[in-house]
C-alpha atoms as a PDB file:
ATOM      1  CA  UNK A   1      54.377  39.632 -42.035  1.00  0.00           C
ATOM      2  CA  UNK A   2      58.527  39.397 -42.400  1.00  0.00           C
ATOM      3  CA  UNK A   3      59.808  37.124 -39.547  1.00  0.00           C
ATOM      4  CA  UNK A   4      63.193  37.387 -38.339  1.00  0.00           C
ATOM      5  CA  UNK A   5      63.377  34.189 -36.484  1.00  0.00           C
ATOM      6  CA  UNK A   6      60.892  31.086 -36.469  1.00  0.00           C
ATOM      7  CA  UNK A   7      60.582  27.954 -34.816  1.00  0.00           C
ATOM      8  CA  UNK A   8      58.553  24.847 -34.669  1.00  0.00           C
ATOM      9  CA  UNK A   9      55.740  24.296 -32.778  1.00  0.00           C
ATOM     10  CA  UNK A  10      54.514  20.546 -32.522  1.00  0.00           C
ATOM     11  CA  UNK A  11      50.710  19.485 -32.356  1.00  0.00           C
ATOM     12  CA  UNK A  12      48.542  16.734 -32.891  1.00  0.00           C
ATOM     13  CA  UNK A  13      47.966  16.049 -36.558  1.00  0.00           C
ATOM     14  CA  UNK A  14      43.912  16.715 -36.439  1.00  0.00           C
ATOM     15  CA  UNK A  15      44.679  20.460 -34.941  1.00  0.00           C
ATOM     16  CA  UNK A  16      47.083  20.907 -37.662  1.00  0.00           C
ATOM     17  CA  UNK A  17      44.443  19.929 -40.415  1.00  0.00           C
ATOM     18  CA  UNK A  18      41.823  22.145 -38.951  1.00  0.00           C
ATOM     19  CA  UNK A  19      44.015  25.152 -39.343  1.00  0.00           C
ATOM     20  CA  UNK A  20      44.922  24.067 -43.169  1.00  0.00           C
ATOM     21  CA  UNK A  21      40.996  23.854 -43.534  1.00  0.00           C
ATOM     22  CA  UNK A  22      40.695  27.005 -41.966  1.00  0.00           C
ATOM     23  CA  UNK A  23      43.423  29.274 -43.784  1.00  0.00           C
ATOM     24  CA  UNK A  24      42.135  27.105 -47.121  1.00  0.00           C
ATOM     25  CA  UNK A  25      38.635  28.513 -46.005  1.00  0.00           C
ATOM     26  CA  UNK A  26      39.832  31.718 -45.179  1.00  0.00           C
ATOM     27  CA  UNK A  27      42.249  32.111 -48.252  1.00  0.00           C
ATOM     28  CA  UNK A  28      45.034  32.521 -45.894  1.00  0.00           C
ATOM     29  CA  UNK A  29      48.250  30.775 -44.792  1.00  0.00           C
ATOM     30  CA  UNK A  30      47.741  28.767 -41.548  1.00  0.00           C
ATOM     31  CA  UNK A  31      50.469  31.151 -39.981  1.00  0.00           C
ATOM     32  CA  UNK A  32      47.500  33.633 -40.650  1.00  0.00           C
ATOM     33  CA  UNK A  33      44.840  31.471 -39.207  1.00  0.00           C
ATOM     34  CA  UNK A  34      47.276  30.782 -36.003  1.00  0.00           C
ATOM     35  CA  UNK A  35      48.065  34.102 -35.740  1.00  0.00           C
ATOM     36  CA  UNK A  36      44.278  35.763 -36.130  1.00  0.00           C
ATOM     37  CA  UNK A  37      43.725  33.096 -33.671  1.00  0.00           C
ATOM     38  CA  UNK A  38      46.109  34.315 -30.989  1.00  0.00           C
ATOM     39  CA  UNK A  39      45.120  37.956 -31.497  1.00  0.00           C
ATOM     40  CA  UNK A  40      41.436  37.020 -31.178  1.00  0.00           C
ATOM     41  CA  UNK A  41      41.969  34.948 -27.708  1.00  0.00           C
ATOM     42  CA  UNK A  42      44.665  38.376 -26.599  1.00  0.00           C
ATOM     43  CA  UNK A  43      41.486  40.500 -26.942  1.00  0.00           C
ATOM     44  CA  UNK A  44      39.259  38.262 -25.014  1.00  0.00           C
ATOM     45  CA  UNK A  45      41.514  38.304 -22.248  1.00  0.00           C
ATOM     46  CA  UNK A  46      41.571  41.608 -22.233  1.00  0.00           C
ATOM     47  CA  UNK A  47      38.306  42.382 -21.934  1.00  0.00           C
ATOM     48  CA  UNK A  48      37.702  39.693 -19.381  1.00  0.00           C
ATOM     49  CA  UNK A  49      40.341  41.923 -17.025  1.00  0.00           C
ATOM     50  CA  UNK A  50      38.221  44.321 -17.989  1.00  0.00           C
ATOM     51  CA  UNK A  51      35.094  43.178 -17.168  1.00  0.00           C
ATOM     52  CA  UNK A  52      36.433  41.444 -13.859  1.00  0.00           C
ATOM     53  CA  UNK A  53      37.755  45.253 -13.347  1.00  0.00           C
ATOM     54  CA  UNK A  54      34.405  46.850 -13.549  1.00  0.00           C
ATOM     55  CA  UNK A  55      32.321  44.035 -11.378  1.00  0.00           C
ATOM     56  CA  UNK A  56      35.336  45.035  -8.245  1.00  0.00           C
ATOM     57  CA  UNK A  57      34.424  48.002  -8.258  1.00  0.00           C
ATOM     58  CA  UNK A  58      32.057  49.652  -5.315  1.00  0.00           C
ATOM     59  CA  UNK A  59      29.368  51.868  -5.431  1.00  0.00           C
ATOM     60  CA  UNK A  60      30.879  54.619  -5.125  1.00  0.00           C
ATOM     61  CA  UNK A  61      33.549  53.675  -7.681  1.00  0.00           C
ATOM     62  CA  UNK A  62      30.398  53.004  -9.706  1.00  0.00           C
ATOM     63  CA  UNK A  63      29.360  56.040  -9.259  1.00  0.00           C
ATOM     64  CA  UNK A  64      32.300  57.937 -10.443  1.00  0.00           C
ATOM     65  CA  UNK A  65      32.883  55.733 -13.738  1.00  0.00           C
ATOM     66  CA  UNK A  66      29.248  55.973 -14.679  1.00  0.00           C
ATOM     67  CA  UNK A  67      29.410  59.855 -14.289  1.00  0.00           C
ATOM     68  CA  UNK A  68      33.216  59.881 -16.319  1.00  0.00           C
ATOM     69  CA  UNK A  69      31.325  57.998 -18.709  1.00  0.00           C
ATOM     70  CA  UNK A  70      28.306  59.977 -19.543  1.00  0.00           C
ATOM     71  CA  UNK A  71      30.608  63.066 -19.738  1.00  0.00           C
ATOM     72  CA  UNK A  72      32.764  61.382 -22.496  1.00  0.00           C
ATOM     73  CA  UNK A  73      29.474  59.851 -24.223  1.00  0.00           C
ATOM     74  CA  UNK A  74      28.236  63.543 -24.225  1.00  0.00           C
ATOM     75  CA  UNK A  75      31.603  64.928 -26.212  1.00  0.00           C
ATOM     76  CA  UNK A  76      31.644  62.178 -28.412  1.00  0.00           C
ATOM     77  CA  UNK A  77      27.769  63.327 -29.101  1.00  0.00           C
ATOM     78  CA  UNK A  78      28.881  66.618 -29.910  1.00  0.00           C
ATOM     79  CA  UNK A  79      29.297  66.252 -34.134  1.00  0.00           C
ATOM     80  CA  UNK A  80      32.414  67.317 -34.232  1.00  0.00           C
ATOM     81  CA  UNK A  81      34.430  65.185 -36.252  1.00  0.00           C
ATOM     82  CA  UNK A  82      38.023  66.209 -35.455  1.00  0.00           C
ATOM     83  CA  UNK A  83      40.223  68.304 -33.085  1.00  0.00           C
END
């Protein structure tokens, strides 16, 4: 990963040895581990707005995106392996 630009983040001393135990662990840097990290808790989010998406919905919405999905679970079904 080529960075243009850095800068310094400050933390306490014990969170800064877990991710030097971690990227040791890991045989990674702790810019690795930190950045893994970040990407990991991005996803999460994600699929908490995702999930909070789907509970909103009402039954009728329901209704439609189970139907959407069965169609698309039904193509992917279909063996074909490319376009």
């Amino acid at each position: 990963m080529a960075l243009s630009e850095t800068t310094t983040l400050r933390v306490p001393r014990e969170l800064r040895d877990e991710i030097s135990r971690l990227a040791e662990q890991r045989g990674t840097t702790m810019l690795g581990v930190v950045t893994d990290a970040v990407s990991r808790l991005g996803r999460e989010e994600w699929w908490l707005s995702v999930r909070d998406a789907l509970d909103g919905l009402d039954a009728a919405q329901t209704a439609s995106y189970l139907a959407e999905s069965a169609g698309l679970d039904a193509a992917v079904a279909d063996g074909l392996d490319g376009p």
